[in-house]
C-alpha atoms as a PDB file:
ATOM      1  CA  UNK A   1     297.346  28.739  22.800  1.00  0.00           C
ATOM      2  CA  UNK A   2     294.337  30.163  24.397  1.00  0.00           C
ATOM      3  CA  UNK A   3     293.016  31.811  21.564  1.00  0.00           C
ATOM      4  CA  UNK A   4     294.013  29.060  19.363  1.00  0.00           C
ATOM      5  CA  UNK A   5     291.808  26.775  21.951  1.00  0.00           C
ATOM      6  CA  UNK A   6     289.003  28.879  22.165  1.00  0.00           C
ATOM      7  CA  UNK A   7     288.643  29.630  17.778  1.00  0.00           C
ATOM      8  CA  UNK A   8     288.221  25.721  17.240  1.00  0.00           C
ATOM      9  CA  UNK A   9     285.691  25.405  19.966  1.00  0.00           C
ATOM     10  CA  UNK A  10     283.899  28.380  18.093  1.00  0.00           C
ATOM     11  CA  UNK A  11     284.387  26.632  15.045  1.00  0.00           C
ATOM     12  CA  UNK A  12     283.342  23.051  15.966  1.00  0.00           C
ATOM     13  CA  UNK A  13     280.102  24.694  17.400  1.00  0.00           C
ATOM     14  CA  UNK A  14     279.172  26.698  14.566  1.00  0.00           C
ATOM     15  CA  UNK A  15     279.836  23.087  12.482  1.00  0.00           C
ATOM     16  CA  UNK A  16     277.622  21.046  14.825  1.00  0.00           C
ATOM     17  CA  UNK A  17     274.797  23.756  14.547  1.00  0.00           C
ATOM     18  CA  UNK A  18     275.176  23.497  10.553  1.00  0.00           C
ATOM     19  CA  UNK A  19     274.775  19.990  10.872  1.00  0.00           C
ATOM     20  CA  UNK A  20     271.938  19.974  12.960  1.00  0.00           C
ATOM     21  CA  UNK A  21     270.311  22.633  10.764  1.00  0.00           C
ATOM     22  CA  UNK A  22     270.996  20.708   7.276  1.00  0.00           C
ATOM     23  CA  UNK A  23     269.818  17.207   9.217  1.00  0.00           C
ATOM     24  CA  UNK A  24     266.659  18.486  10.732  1.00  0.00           C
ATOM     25  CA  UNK A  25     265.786  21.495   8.350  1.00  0.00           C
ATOM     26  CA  UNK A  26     262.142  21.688   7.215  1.00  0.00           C
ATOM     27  CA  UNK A  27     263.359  23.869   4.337  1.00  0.00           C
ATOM     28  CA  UNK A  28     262.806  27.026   6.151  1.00  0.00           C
ATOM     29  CA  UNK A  29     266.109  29.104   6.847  1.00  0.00           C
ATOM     30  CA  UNK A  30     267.030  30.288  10.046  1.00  0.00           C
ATOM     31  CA  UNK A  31     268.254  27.183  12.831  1.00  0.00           C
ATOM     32  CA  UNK A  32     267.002  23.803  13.723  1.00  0.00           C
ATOM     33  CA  UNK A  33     264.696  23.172  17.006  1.00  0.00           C
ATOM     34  CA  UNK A  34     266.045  20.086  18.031  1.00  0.00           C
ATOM     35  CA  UNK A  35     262.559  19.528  19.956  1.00  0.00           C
ATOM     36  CA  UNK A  36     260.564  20.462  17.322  1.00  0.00           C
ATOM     37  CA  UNK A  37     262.484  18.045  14.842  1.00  0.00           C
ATOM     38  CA  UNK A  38     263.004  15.098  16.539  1.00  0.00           C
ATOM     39  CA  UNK A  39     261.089  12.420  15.019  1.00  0.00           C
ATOM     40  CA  UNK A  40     257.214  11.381  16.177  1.00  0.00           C
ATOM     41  CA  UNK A  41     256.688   8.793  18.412  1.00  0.00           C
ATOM     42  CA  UNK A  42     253.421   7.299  19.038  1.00  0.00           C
ATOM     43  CA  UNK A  43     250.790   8.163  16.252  1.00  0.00           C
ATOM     44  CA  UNK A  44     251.016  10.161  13.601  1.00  0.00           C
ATOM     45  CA  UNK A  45     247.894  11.085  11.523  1.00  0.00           C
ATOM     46  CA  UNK A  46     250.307  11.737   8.600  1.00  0.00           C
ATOM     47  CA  UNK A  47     251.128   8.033   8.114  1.00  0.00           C
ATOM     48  CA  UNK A  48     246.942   7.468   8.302  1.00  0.00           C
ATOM     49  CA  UNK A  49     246.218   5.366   4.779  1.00  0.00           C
ATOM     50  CA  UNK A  50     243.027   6.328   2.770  1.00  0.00           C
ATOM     51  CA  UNK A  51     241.874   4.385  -0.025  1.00  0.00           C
ATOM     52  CA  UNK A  52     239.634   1.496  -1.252  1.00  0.00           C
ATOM     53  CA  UNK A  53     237.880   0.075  -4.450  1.00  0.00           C
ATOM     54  CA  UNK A  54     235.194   0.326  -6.908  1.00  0.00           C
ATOM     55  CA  UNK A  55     233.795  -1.865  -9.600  1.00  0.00           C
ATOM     56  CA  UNK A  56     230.842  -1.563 -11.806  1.00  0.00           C
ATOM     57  CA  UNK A  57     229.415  -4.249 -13.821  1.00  0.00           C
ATOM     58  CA  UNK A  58     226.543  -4.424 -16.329  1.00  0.00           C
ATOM     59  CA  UNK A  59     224.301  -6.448 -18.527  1.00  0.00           C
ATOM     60  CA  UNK A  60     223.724 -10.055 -17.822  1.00  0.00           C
ATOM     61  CA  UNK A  61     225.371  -9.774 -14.834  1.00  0.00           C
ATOM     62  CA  UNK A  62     225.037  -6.476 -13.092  1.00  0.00           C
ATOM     63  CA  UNK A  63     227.815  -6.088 -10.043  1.00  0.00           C
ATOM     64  CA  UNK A  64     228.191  -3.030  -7.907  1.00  0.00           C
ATOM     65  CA  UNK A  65     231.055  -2.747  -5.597  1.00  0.00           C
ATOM     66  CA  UNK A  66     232.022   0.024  -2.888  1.00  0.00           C
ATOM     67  CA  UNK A  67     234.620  -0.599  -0.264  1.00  0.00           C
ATOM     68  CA  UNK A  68     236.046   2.138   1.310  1.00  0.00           C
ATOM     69  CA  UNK A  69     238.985   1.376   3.632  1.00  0.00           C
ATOM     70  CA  UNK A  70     241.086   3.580   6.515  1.00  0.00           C
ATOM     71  CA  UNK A  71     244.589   2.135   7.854  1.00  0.00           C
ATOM     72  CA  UNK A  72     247.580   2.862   9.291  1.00  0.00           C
ATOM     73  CA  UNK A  73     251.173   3.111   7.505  1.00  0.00           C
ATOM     74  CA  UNK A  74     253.289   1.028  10.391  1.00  0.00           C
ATOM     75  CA  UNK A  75     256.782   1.216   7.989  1.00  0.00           C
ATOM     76  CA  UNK A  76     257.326   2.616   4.918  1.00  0.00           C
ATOM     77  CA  UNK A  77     256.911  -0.482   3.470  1.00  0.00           C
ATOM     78  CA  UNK A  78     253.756  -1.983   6.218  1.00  0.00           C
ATOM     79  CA  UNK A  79     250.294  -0.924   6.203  1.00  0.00           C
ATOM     80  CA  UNK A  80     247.704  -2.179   7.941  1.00  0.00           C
ATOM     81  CA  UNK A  81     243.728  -1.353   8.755  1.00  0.00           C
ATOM     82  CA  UNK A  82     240.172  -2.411   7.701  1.00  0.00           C
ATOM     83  CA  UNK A  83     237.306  -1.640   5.255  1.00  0.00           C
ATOM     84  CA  UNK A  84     233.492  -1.768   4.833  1.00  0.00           C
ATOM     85  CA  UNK A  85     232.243  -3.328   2.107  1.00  0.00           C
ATOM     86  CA  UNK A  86     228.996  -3.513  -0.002  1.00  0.00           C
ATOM     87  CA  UNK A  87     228.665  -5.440  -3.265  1.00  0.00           C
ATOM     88  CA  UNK A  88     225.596  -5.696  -5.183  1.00  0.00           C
ATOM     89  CA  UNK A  89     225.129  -8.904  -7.632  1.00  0.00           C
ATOM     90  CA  UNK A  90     222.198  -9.908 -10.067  1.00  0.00           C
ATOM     91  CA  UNK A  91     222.205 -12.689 -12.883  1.00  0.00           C
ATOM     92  CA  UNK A  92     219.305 -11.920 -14.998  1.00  0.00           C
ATOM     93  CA  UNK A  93     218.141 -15.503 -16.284  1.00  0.00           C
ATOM     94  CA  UNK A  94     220.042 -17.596 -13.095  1.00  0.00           C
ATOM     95  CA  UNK A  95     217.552 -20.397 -13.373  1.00  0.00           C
ATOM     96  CA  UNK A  96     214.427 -21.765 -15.107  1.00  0.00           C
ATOM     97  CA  UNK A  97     210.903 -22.379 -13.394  1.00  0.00           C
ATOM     98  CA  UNK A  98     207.687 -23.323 -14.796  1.00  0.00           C
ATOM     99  CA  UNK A  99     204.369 -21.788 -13.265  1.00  0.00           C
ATOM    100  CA  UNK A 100     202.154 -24.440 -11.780  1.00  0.00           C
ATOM    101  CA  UNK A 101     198.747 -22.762 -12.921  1.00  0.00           C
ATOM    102  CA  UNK A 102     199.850 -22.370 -16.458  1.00  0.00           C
ATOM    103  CA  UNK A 103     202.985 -24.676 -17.211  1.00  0.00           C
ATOM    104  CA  UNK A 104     204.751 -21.998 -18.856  1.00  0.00           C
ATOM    105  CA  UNK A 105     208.289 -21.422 -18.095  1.00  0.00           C
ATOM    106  CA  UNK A 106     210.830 -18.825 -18.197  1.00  0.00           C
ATOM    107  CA  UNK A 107     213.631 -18.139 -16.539  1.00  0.00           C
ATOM    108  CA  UNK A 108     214.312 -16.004 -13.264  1.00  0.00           C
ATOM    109  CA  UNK A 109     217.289 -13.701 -12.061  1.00  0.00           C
ATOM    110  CA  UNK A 110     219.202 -14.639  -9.198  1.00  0.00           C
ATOM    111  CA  UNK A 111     220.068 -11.299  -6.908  1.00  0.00           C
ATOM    112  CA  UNK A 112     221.694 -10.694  -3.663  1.00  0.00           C
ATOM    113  CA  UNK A 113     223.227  -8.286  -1.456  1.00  0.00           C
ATOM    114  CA  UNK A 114     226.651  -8.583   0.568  1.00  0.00           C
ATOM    115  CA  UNK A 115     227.759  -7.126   3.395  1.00  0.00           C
ATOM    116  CA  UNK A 116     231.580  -7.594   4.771  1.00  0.00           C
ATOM    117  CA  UNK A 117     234.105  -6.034   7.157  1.00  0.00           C
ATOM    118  CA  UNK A 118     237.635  -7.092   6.589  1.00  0.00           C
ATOM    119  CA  UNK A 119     241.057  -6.076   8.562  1.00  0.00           C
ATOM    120  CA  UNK A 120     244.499  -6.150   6.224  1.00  0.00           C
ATOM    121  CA  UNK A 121     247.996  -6.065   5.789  1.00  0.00           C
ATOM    122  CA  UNK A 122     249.623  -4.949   3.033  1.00  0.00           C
ATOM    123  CA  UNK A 123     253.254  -4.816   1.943  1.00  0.00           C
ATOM    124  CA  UNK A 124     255.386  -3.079  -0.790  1.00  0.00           C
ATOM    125  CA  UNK A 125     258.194  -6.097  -2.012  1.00  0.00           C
ATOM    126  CA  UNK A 126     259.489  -3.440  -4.695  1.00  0.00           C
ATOM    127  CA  UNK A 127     257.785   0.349  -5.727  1.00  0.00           C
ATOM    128  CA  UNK A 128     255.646  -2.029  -8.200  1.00  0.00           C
ATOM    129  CA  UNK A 129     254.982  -4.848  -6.302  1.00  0.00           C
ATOM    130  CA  UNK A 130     252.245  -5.122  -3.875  1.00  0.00           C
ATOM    131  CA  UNK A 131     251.000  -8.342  -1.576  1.00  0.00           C
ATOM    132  CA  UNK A 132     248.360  -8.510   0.469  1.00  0.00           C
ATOM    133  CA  UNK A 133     246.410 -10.819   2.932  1.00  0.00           C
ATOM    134  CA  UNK A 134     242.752  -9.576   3.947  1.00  0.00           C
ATOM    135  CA  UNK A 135     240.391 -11.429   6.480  1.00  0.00           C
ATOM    136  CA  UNK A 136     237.100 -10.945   5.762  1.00  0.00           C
ATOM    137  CA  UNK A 137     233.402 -11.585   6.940  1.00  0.00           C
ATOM    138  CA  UNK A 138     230.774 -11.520   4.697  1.00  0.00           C
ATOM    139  CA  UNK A 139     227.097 -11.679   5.099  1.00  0.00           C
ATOM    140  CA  UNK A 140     225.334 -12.807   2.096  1.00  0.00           C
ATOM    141  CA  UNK A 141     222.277 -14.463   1.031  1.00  0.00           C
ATOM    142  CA  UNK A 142     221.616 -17.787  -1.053  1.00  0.00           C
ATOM    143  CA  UNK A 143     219.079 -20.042  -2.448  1.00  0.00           C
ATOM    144  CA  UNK A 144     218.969 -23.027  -0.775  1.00  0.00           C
ATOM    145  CA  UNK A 145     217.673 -25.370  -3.048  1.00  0.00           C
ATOM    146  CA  UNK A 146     217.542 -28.497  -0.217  1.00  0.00           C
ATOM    147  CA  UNK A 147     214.207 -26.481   1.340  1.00  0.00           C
ATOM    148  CA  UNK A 148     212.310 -27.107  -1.715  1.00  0.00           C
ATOM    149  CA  UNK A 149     210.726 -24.480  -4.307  1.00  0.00           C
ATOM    150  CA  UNK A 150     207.814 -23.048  -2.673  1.00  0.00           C
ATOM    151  CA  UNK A 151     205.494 -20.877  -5.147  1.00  0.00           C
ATOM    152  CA  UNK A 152     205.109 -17.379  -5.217  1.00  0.00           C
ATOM    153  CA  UNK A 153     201.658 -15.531  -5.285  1.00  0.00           C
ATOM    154  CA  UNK A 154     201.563 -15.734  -9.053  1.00  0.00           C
ATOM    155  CA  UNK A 155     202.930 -19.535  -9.143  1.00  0.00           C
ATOM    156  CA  UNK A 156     206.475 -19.139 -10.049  1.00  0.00           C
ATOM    157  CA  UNK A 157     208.216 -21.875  -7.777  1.00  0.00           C
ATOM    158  CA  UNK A 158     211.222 -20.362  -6.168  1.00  0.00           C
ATOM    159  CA  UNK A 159     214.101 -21.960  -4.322  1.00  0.00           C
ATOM    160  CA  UNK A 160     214.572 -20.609  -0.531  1.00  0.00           C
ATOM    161  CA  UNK A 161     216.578 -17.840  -0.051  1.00  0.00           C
ATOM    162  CA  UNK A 162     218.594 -17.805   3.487  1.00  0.00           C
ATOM    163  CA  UNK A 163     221.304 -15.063   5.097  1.00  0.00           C
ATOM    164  CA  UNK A 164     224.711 -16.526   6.537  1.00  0.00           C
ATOM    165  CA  UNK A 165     227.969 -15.012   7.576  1.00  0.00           C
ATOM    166  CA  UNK A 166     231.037 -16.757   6.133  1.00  0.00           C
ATOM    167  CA  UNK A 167     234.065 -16.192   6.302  1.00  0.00           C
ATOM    168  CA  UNK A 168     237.109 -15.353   3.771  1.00  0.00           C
ATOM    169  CA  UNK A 169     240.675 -15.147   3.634  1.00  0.00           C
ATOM    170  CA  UNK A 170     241.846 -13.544   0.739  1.00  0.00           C
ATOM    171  CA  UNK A 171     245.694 -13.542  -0.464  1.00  0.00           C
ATOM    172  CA  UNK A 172     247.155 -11.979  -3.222  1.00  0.00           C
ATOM    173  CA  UNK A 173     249.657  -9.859  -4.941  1.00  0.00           C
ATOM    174  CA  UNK A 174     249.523  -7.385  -7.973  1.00  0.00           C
ATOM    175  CA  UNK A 175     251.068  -4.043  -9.413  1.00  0.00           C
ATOM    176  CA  UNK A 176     251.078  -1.058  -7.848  1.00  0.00           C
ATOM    177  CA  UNK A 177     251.620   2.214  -9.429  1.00  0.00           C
ATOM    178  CA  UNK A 178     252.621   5.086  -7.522  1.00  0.00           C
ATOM    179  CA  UNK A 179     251.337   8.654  -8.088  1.00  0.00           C
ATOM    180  CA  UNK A 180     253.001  10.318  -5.546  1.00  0.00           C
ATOM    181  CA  UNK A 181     255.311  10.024  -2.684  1.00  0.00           C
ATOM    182  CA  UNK A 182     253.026   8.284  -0.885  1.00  0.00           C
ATOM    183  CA  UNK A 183     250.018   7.486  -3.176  1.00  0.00           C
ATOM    184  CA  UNK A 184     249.324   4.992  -5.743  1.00  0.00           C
ATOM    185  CA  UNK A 185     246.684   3.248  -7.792  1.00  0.00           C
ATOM    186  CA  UNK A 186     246.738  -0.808  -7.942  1.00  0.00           C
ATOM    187  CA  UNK A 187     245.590  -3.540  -9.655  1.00  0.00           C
ATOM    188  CA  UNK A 188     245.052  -6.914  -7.944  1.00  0.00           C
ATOM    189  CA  UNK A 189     244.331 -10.582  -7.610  1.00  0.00           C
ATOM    190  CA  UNK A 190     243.043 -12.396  -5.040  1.00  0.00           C
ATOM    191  CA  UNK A 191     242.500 -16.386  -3.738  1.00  0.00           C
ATOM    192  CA  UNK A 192     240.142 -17.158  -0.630  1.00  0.00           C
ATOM    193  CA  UNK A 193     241.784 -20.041   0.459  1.00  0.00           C
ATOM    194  CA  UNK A 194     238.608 -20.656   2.783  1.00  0.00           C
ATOM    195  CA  UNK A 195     235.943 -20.793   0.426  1.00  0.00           C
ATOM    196  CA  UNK A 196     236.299 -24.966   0.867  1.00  0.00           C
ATOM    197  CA  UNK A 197     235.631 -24.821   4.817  1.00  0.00           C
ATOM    198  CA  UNK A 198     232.901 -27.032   6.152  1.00  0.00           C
ATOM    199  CA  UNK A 199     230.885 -23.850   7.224  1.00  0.00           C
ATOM    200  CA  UNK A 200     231.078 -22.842   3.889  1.00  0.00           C
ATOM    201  CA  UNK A 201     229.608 -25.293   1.707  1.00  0.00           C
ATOM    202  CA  UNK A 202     226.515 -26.547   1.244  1.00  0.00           C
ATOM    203  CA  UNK A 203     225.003 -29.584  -1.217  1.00  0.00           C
ATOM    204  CA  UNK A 204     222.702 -29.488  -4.015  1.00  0.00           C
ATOM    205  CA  UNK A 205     219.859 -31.634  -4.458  1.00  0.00           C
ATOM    206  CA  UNK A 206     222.341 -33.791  -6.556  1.00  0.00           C
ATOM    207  CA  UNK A 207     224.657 -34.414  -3.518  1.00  0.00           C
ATOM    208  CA  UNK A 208     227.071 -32.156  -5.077  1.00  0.00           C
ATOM    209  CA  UNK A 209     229.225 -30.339  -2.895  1.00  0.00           C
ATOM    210  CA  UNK A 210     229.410 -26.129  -4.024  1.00  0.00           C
ATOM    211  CA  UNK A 211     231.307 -23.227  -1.955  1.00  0.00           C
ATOM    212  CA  UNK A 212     228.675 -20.002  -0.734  1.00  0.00           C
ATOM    213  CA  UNK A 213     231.995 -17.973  -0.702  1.00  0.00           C
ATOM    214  CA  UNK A 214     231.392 -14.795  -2.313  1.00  0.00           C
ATOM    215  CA  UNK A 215     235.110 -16.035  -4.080  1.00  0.00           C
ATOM    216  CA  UNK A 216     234.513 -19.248  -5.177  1.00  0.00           C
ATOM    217  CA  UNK A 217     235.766 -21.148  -8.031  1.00  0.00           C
ATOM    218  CA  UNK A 218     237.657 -17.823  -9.541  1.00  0.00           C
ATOM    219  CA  UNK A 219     240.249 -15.224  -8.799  1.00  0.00           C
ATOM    220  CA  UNK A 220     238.686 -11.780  -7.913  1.00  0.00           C
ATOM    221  CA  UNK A 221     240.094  -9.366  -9.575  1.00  0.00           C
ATOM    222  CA  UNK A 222     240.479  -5.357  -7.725  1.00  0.00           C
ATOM    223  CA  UNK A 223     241.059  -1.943  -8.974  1.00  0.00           C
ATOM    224  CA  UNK A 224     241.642   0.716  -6.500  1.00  0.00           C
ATOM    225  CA  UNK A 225     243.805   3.742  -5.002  1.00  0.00           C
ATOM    226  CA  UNK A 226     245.470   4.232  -1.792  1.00  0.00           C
ATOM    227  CA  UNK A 227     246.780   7.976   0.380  1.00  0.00           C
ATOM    228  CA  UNK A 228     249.472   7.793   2.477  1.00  0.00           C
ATOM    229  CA  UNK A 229     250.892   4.305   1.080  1.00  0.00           C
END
């Protein structure tokens, strides 16, 4: 009875330390380190996201847009984090003037630089489906045409060009394609459901109300890659 006692008690630990090595295996033979295998708590840089978007435009409309981004995979599914942004934009005939020493007129490009920090959330529904909601500040410049058109050294009347900070809230949803376990590339399309704020309108020298948002009156469209989600 003894021995019969003491073989299964062999045998049920020689079963639990399989079981702990084909749980908790790393793929290397030899036994499990329970320690060494239990799962991380607090952070791990291997769930850090890397990623961010790029889009170049030319002709009568030259854009240029960089926005890296860094974040943190919270769930499988869960990211979160924030990016940096920098998009260039120039229309090349945004508006005619006519010189005051000659009367001649021509037309005049409209060009601006924006800067904006965001913080997001993003979440996988299914592998191929992606949502998304992104604050985001943005400091641009406009033309104010309410402060009048004064002339430039050559007598090209200008309107006023100011800086202001606005901000955005951007939802949206799209198709993600993954490229690796934890990789993809996406394509996206966003709504700034803010671009109507007080703070960010202004009105023309018609009394028309218009949006400064950086988004207004479209859907922006993204292209981009993520590491680690």
């Amino acid at each position: 009875m003894k021995k019969i006692v003491l073989l299964a008690l062999l045998f049920t630990g020689w079963m639990t330390a399989q079981a702990q090595e084909i749980y908790n295996s790393t793929g290397k033979s030899g036994q499990a380190k329970y320690k060494e295998n239990q799962q991380k708590k607090g952070f791990d840089f291997n769930r850090m996201v890397f990623g961010g978007g790029l889009g170049l435009t030319f002709g009568t409309i030259t854009n240029i847009y960089v926005a890296p981004s860094i974040g943190y995979r919270i769930t499988d599914k869960f990211a979160a984090g924030v990016t940096l942004g920098y998009n260039y934009y120039r229309q090349k005939d945004a508006f005619l003037t006519q010189n005051l020493y000659t009367s001649e007129t021509k037309y005049l490009p409209l060009s601006q630089s924006i800067y904006s920090g965001s913080i997001w959330g993003k979440y996988i529904i299914i592998p191929n489906i992606m949502v998304q909601a992104e604050f985001e500040l943005n400091n641009l410049s406009y033309y104010d045409p309410t402060m009048g058109y004064p002339a430039d050294k050559d007598g090209w009347p200008m309107p006023v060009k100011k800086r202001v900070t606005v901000p955005s809230l951007l939802l949206g949803a799209g198709y993600r394609q993954p490229i690796g376990e934890y990789s993809s590339i996406f394509i996206m399309a966003f709504y700034d459901v803010l671009q109507d704020l007080p703070g960010n309108t202004r009105t023309d020298q018609n009394g028309e109300k218009y949006s400064i948002s950086p988004y207004a009156d479209r859907v922006d469209f993204r292209v981009g890659f993520t590491i680690g989600f």
